[in-house]
N, C-alpha and C. Protein backbone atom coordinates (compact mmCIF):
# COMPACT_ATOMS: atom_id res chain seq x y z
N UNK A 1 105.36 42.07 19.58
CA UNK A 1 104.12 42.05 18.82
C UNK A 1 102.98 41.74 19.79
N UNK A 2 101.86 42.70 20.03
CA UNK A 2 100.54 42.49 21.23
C UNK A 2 99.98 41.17 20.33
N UNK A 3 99.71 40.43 21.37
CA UNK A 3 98.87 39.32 21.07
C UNK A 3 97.51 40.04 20.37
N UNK A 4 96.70 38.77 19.80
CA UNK A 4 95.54 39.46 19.18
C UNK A 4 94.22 38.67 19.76
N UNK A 5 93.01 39.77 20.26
CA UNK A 5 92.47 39.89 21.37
C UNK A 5 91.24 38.16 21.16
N UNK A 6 90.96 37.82 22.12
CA UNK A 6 90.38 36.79 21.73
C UNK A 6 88.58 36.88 21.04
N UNK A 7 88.45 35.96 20.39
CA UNK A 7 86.82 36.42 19.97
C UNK A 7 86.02 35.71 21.15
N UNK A 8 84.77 36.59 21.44
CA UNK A 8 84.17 36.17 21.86
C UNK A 8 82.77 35.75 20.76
N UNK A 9 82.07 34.78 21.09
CA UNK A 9 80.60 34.54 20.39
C UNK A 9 79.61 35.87 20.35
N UNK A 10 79.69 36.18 21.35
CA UNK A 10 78.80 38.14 20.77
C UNK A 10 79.72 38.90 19.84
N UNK A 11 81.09 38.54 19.89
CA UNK A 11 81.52 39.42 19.03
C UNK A 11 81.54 39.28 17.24
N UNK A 12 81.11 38.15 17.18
CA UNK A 12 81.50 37.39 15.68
C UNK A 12 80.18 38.68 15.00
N UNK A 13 80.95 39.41 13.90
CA UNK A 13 80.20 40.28 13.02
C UNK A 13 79.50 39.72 12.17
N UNK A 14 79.51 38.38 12.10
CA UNK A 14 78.60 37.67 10.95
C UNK A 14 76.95 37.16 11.45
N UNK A 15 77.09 37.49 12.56
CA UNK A 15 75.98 37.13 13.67
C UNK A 15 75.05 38.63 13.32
N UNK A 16 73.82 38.15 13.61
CA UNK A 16 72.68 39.73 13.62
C UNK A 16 72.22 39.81 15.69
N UNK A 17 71.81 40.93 15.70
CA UNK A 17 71.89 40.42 17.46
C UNK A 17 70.65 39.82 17.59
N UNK A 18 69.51 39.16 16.38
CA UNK A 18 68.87 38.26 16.91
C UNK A 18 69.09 36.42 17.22
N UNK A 19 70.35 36.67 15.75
CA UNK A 19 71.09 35.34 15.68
C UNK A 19 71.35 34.84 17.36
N UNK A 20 71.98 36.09 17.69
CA UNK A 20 72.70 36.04 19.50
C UNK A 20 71.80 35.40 20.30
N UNK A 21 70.81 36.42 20.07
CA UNK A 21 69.61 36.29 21.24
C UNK A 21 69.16 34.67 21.70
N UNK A 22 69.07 34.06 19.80
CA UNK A 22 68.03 32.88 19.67
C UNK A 22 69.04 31.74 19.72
N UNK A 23 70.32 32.13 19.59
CA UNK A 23 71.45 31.26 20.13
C UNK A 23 71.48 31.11 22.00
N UNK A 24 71.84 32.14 22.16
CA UNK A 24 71.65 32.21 23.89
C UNK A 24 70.15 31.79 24.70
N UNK A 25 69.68 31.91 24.59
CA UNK A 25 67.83 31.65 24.71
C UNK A 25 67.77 30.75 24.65
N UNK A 26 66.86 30.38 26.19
CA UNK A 26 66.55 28.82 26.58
C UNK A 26 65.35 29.15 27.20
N UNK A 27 64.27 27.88 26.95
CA UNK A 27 63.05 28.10 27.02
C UNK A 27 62.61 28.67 28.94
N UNK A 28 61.70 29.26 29.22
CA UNK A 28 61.64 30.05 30.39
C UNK A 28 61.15 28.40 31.53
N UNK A 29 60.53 27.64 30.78
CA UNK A 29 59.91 26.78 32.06
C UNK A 29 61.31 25.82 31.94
N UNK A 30 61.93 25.56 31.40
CA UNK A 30 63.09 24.91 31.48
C UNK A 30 64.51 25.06 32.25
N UNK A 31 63.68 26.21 33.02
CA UNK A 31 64.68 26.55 34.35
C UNK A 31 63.76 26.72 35.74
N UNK A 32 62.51 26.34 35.35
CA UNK A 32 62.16 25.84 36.73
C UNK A 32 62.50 24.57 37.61
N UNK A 33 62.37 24.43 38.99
CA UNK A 33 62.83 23.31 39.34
C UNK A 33 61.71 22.58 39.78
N UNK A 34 61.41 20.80 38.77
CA UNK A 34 60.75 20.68 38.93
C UNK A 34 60.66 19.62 40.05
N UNK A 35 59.20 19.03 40.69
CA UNK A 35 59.38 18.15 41.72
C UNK A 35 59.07 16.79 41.28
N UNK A 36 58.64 16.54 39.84
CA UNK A 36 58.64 14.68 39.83
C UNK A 36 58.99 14.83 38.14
N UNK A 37 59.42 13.89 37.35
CA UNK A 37 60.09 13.89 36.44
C UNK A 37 60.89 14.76 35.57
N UNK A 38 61.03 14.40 34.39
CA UNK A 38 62.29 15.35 34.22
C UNK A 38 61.21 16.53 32.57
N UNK A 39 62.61 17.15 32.25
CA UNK A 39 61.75 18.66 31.76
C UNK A 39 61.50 18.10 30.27
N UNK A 40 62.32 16.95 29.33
CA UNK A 40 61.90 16.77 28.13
C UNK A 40 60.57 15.74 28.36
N UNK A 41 61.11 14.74 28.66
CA UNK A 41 59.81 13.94 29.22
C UNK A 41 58.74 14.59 29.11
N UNK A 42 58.77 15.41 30.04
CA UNK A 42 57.08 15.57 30.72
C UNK A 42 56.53 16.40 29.43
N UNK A 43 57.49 17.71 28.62
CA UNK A 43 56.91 17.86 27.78
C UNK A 43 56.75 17.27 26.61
N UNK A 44 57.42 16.49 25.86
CA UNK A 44 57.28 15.38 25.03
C UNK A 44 55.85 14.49 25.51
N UNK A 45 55.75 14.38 26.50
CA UNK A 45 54.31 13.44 27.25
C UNK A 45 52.97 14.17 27.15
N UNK A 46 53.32 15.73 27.97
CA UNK A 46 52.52 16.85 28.04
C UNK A 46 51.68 16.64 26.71
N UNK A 47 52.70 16.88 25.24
CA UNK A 47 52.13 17.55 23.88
C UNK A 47 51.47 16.47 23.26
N UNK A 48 52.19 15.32 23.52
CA UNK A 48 51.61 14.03 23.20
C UNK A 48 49.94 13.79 23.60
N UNK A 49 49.91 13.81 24.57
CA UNK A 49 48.72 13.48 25.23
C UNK A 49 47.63 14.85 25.12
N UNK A 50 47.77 15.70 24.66
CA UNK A 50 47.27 17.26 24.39
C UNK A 50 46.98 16.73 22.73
N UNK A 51 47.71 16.38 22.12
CA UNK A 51 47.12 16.02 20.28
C UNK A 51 46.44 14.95 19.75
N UNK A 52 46.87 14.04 20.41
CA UNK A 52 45.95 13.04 20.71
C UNK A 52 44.68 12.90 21.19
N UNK A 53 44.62 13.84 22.88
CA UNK A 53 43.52 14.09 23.15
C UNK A 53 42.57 14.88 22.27
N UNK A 54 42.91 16.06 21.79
CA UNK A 54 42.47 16.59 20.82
C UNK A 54 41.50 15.64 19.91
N UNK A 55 42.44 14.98 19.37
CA UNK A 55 41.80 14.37 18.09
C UNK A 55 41.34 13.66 18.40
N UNK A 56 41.48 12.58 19.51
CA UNK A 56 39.54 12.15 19.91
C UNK A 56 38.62 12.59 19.87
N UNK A 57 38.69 14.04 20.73
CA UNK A 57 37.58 14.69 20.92
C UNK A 57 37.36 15.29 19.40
N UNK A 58 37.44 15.78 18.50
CA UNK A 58 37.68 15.89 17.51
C UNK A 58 37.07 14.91 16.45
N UNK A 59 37.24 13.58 16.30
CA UNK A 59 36.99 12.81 16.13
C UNK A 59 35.56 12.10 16.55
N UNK A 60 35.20 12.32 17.31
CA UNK A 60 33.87 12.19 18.05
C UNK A 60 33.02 12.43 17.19
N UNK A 61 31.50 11.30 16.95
CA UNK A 61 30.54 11.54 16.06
C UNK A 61 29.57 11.00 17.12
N UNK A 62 28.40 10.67 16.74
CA UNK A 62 27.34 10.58 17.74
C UNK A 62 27.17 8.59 17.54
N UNK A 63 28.24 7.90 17.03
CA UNK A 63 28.59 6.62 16.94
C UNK A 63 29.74 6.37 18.04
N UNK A 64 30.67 7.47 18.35
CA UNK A 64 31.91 7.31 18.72
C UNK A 64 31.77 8.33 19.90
N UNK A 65 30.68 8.49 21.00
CA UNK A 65 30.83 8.93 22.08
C UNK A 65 32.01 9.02 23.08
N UNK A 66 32.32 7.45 23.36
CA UNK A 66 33.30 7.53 24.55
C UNK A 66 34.47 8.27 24.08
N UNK A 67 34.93 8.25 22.53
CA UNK A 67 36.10 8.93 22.21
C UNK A 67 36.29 10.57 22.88
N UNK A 68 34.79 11.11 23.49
CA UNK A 68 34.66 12.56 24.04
C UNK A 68 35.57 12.36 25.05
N UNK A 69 35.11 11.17 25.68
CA UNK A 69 35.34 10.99 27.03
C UNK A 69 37.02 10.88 27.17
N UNK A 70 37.50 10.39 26.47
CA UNK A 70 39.14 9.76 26.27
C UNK A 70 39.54 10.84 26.21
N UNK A 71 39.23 11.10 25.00
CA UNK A 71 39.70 12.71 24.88
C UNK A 71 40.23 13.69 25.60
N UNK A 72 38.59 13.71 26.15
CA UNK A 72 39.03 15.26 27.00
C UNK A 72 39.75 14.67 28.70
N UNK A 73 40.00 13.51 28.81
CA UNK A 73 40.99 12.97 29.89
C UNK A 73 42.48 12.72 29.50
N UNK A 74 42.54 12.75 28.42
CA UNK A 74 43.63 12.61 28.07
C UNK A 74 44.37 14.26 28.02
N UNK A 75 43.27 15.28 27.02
CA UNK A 75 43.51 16.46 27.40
C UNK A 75 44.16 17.20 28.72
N UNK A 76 43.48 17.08 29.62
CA UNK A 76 43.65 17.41 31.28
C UNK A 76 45.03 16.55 31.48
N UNK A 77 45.29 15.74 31.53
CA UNK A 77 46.39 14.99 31.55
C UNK A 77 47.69 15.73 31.06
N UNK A 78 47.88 15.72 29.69
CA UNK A 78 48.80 16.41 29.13
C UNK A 78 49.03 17.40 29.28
N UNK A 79 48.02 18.37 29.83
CA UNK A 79 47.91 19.73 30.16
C UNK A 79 48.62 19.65 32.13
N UNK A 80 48.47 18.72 32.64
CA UNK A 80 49.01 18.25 33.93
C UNK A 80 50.27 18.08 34.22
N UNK A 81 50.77 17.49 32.94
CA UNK A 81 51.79 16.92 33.07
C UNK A 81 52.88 17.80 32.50
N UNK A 82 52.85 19.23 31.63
CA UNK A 82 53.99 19.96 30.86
C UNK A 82 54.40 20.65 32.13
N UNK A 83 55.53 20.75 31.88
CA UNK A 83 56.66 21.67 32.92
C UNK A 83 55.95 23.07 32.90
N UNK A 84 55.63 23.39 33.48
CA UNK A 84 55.43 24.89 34.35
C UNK A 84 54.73 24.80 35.41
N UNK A 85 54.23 26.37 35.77
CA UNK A 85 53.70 26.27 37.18
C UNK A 85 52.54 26.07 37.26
N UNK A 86 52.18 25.31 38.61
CA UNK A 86 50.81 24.20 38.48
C UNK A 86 49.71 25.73 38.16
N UNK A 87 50.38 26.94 38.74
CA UNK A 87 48.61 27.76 38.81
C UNK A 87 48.28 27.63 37.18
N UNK A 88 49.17 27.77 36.38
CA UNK A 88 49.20 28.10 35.07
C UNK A 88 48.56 26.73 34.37
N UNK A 89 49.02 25.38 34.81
CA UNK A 89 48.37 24.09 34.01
C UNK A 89 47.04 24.02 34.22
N UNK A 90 46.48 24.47 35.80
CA UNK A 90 45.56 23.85 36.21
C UNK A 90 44.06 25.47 35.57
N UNK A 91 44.53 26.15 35.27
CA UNK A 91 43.76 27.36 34.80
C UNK A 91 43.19 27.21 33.40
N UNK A 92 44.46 26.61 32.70
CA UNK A 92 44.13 26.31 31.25
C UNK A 92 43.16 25.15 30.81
N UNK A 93 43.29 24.03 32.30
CA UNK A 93 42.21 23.09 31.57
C UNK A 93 41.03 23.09 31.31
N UNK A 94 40.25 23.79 31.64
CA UNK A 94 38.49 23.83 31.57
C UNK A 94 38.35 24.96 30.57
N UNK A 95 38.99 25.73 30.54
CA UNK A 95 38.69 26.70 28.98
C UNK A 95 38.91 25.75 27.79
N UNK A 96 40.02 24.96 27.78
CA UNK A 96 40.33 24.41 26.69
C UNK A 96 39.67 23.38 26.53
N UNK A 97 39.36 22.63 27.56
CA UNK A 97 38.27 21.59 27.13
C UNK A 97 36.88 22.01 26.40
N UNK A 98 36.65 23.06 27.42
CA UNK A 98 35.21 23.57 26.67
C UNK A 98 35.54 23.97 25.08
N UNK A 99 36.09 24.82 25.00
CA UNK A 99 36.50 25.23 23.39
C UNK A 99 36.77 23.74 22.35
N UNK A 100 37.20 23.21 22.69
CA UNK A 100 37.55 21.70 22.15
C UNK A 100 36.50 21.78 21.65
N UNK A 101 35.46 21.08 22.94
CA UNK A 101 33.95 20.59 22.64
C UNK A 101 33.39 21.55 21.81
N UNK A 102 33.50 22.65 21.77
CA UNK A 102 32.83 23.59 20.58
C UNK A 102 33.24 23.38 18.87
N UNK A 103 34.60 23.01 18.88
CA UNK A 103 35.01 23.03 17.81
C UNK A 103 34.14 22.01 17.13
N UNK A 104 33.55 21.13 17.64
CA UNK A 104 32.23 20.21 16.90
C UNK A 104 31.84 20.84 16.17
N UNK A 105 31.68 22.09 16.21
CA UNK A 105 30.44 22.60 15.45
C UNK A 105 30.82 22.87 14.37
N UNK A 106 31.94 22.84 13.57
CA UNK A 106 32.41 23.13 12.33
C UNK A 106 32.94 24.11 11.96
N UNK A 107 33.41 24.54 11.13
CA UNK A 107 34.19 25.54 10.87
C UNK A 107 33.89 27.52 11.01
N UNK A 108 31.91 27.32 11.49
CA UNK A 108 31.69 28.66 12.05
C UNK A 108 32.42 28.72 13.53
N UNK A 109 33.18 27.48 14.11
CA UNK A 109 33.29 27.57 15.34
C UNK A 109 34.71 27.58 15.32
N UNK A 110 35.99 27.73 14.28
CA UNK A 110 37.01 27.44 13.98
C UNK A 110 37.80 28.21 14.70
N UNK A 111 37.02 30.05 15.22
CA UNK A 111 38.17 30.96 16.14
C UNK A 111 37.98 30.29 17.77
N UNK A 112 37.54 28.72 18.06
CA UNK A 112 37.94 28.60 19.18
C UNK A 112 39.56 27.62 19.43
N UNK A 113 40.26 27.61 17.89
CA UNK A 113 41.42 27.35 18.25
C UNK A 113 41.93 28.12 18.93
N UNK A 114 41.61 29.39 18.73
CA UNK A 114 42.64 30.34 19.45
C UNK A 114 43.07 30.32 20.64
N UNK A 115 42.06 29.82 21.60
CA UNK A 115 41.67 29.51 23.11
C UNK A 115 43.07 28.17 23.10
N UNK A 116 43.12 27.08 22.93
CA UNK A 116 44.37 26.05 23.18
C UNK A 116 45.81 26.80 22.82
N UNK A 117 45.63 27.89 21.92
CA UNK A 117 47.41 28.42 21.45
C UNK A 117 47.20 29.06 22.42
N UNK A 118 46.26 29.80 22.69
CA UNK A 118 46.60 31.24 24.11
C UNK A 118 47.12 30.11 25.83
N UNK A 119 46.50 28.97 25.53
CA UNK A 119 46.61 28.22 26.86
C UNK A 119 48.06 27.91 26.74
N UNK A 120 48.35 27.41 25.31
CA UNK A 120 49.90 26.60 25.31
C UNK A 120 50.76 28.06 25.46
N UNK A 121 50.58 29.31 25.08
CA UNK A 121 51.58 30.47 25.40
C UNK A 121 51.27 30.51 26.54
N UNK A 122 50.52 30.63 27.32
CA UNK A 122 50.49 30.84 29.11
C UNK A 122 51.09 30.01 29.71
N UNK A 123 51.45 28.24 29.25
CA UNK A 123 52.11 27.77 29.97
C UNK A 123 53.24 27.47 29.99
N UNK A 124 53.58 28.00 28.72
CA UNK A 124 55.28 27.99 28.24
C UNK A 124 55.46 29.65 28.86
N UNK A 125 54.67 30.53 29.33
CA UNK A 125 55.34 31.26 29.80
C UNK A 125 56.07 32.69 28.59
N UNK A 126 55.24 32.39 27.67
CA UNK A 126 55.28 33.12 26.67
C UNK A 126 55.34 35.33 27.03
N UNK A 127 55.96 36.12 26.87
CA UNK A 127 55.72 37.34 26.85
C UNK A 127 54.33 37.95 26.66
N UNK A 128 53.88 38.72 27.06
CA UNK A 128 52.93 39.52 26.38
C UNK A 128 52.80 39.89 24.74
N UNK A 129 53.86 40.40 24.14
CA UNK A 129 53.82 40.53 22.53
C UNK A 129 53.61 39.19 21.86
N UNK A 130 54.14 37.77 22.70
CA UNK A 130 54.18 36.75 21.70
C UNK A 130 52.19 36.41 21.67
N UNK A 131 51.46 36.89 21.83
CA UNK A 131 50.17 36.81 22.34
C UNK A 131 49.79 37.18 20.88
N UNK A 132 50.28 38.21 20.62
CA UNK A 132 49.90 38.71 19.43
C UNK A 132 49.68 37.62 18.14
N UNK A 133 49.78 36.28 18.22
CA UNK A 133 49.97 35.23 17.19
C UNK A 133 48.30 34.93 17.23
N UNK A 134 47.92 34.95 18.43
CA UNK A 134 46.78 34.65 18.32
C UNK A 134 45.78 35.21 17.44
N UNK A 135 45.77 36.33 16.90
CA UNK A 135 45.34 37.30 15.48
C UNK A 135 45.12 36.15 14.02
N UNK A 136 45.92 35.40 14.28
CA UNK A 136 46.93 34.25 12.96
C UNK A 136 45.48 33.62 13.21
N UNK A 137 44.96 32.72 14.46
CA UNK A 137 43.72 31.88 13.99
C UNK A 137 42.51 32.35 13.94
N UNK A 138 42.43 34.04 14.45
CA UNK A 138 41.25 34.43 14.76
C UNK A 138 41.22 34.79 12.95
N UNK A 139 42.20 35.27 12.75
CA UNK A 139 41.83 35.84 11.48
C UNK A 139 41.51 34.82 9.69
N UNK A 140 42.23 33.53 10.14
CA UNK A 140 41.34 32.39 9.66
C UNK A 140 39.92 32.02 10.00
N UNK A 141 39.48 31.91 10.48
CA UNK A 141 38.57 31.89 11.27
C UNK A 141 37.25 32.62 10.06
N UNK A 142 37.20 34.02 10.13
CA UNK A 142 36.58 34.38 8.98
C UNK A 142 36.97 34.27 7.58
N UNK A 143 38.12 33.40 7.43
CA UNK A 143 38.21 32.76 5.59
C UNK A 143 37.84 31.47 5.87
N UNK A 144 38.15 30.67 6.80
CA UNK A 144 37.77 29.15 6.38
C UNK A 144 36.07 28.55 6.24
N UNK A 145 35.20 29.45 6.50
CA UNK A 145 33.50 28.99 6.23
C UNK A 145 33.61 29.75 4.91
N UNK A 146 34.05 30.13 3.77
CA UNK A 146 33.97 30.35 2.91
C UNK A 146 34.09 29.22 2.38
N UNK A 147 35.05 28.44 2.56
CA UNK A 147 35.62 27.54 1.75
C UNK A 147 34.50 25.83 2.03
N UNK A 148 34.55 26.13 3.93
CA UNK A 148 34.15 24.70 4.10
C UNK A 148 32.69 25.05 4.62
N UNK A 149 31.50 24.44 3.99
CA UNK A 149 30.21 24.77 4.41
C UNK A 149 29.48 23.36 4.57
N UNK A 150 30.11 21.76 4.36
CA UNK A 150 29.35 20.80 4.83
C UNK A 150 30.38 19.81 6.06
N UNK A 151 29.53 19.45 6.67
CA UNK A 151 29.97 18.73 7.93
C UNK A 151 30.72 17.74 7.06
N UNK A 152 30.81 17.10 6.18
CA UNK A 152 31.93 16.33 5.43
C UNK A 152 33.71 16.74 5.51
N UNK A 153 32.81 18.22 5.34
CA UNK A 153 34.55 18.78 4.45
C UNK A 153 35.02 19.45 5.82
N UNK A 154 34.88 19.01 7.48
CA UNK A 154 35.16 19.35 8.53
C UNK A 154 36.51 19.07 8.89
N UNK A 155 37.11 17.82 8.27
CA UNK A 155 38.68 17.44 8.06
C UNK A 155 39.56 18.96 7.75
N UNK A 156 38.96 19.96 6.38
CA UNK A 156 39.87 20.82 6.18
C UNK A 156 39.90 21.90 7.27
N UNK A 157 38.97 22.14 8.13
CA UNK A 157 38.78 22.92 8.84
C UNK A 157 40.20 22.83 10.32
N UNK A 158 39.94 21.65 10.34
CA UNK A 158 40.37 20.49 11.68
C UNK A 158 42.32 20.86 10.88
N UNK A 159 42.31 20.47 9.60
CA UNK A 159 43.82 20.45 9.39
C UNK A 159 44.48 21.90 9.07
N UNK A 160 43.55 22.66 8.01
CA UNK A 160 44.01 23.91 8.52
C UNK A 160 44.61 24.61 9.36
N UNK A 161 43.26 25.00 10.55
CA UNK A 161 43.35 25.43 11.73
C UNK A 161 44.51 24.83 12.28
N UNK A 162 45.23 23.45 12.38
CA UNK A 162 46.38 22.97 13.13
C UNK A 162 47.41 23.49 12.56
N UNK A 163 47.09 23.20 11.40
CA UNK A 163 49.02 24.03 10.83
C UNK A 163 49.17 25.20 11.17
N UNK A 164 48.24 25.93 11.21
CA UNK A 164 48.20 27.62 11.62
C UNK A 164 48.68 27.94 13.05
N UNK A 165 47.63 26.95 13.91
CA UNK A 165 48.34 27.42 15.42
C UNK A 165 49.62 26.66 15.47
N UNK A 166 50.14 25.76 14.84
CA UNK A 166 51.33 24.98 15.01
C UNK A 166 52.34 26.16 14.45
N UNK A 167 51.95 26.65 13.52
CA UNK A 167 52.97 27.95 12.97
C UNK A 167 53.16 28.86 13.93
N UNK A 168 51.68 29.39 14.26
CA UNK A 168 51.83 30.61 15.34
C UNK A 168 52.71 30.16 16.47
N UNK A 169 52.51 29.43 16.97
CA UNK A 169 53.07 28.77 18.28
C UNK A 169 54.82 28.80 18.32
N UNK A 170 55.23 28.15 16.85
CA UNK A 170 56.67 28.83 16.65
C UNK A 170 56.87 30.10 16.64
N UNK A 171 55.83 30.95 16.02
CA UNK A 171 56.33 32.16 15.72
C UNK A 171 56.17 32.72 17.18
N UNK A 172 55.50 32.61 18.20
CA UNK A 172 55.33 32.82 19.08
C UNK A 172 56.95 32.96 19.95
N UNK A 173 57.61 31.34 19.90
CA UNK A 173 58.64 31.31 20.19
C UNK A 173 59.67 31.88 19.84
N UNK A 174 59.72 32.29 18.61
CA UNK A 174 60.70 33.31 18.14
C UNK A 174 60.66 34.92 18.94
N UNK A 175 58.98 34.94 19.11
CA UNK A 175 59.01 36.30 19.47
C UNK A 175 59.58 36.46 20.73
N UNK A 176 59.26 35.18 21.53
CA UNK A 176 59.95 35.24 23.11
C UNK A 176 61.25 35.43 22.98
N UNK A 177 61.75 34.65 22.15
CA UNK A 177 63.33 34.46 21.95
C UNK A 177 64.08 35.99 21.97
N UNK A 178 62.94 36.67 20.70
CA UNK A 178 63.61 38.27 20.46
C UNK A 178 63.40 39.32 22.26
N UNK A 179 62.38 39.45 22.24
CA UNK A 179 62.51 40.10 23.92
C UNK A 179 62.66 39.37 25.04
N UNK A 180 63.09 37.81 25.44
CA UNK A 180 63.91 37.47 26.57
C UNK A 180 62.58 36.99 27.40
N UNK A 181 61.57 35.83 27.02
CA UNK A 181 60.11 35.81 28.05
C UNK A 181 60.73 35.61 29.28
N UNK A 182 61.72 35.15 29.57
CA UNK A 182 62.09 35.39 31.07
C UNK A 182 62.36 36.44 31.65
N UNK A 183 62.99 36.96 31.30
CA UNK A 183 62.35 38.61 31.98
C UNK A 183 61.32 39.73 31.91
N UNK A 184 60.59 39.08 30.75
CA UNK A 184 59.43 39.68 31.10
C UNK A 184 58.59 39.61 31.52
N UNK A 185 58.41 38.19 31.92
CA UNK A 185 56.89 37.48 32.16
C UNK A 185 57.12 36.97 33.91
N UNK A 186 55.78 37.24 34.74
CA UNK A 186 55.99 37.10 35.84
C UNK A 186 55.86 35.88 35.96
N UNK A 187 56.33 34.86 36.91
CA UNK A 187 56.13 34.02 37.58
C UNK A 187 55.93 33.58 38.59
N UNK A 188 56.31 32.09 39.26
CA UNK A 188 56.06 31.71 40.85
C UNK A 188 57.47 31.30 40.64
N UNK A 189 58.50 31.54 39.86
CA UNK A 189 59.76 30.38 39.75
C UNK A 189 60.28 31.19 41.16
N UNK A 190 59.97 31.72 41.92
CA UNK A 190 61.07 32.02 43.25
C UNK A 190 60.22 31.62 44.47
N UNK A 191 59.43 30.90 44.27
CA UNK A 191 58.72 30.27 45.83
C UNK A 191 59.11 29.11 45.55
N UNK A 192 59.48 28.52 47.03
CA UNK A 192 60.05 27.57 46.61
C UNK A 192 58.95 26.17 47.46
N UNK A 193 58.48 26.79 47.73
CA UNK A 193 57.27 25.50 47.86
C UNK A 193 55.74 25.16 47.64
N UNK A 194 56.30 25.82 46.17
CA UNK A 194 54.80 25.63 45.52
C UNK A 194 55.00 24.04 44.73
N UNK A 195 53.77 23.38 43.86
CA UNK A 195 53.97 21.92 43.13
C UNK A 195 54.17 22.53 42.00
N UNK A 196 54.78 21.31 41.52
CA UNK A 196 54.69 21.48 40.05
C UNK A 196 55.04 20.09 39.78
């Protein structure tokens, strides 16, 4: 009697081949090698200090100045500190600060979330198609001044807008997951004496 052949995990028919994909799939900066702490850390620290910073600056009224200041240092920081390659951390910080500081202006100024999700896909190293999420806040953007028209009701603007890029940002990751951002997306991961 022939033995009976062994299963492999691609072979299980109950699987879809994205099940596979998003099973096998590991994030692209999480195989760089880095040169001072380790890869959950820094991003656990990175995101930390990126939402926080945020919401100082955010938070900021013309009573609560220095909170700009915290803020947007804390920003640069977190943005310093996530695993990828330094050209990529150090590119994203001054767009995103500036856009930050715009978002003051209330909810006519709400499509400059888009600018921090496009920074956080550039430094996770995101594909070209996962880019496409960015549509998700631009296209809020023209519904939310319908809704919010006094500097009071700037909270809904502020919480909105976060759940949205917090959504996109997954969906983003899914999309990498489906076409493989490591092989599509160029990098520096083969020089081997660049910082990071």
């Amino acid at each position: 009697m022939p033995a009976e052949p062994h299963a492999t995990p691609d072979a299980t028919p109950d699987r879809s081949p994205l099940e596979r994909v998003a099973t096998t799939w590991t994030e692209p900066t999480s195989r760089l090698v880095l040169r001072w702490g380790s890869y959950r850390a820094r991003l656990l620290a990175g995101l930390a200090l990126i939402v926080v910073g945020s919401a100082c600056v955010l938070g900021t009224t013309t009573y609560s100045l220095p909170l700009l200041l915290v803020g947007s240092l804390m920003q640069a920081a977190g943005w310093a500190a996530l695993p990828s390659t330094i050209g990529r951390r150090v590119a994203v910080v001054l767009p995103v600060l500036g856009f930050t500081w715009l978002m003051l202006g209330g909810s006519g100024f709400a499509w400059c979330y888009a600018v921090p999700l496009a920074a956080w896909l550039l430094v996770r190293l995101r594909p070209l198609a996962a880019f496409s999420v960015l549509l998700l806040p631009i296209g809020w953007s023209f519904v939310v001044p319908r809704f919010v028209s006094y500097y009071e009701q700037g909270w809904l603007t502020v919480l909105t807008c976060t759940v949205i890029i917090v959504g996109a940002a997954w969906l983003a990751r899914w999309i990498a997951a489906g076409v493989d951002s490591w092989q599509s997306v160029r990098t520096f991961r083969k020089e081997t004496n660049r910082l990071d």
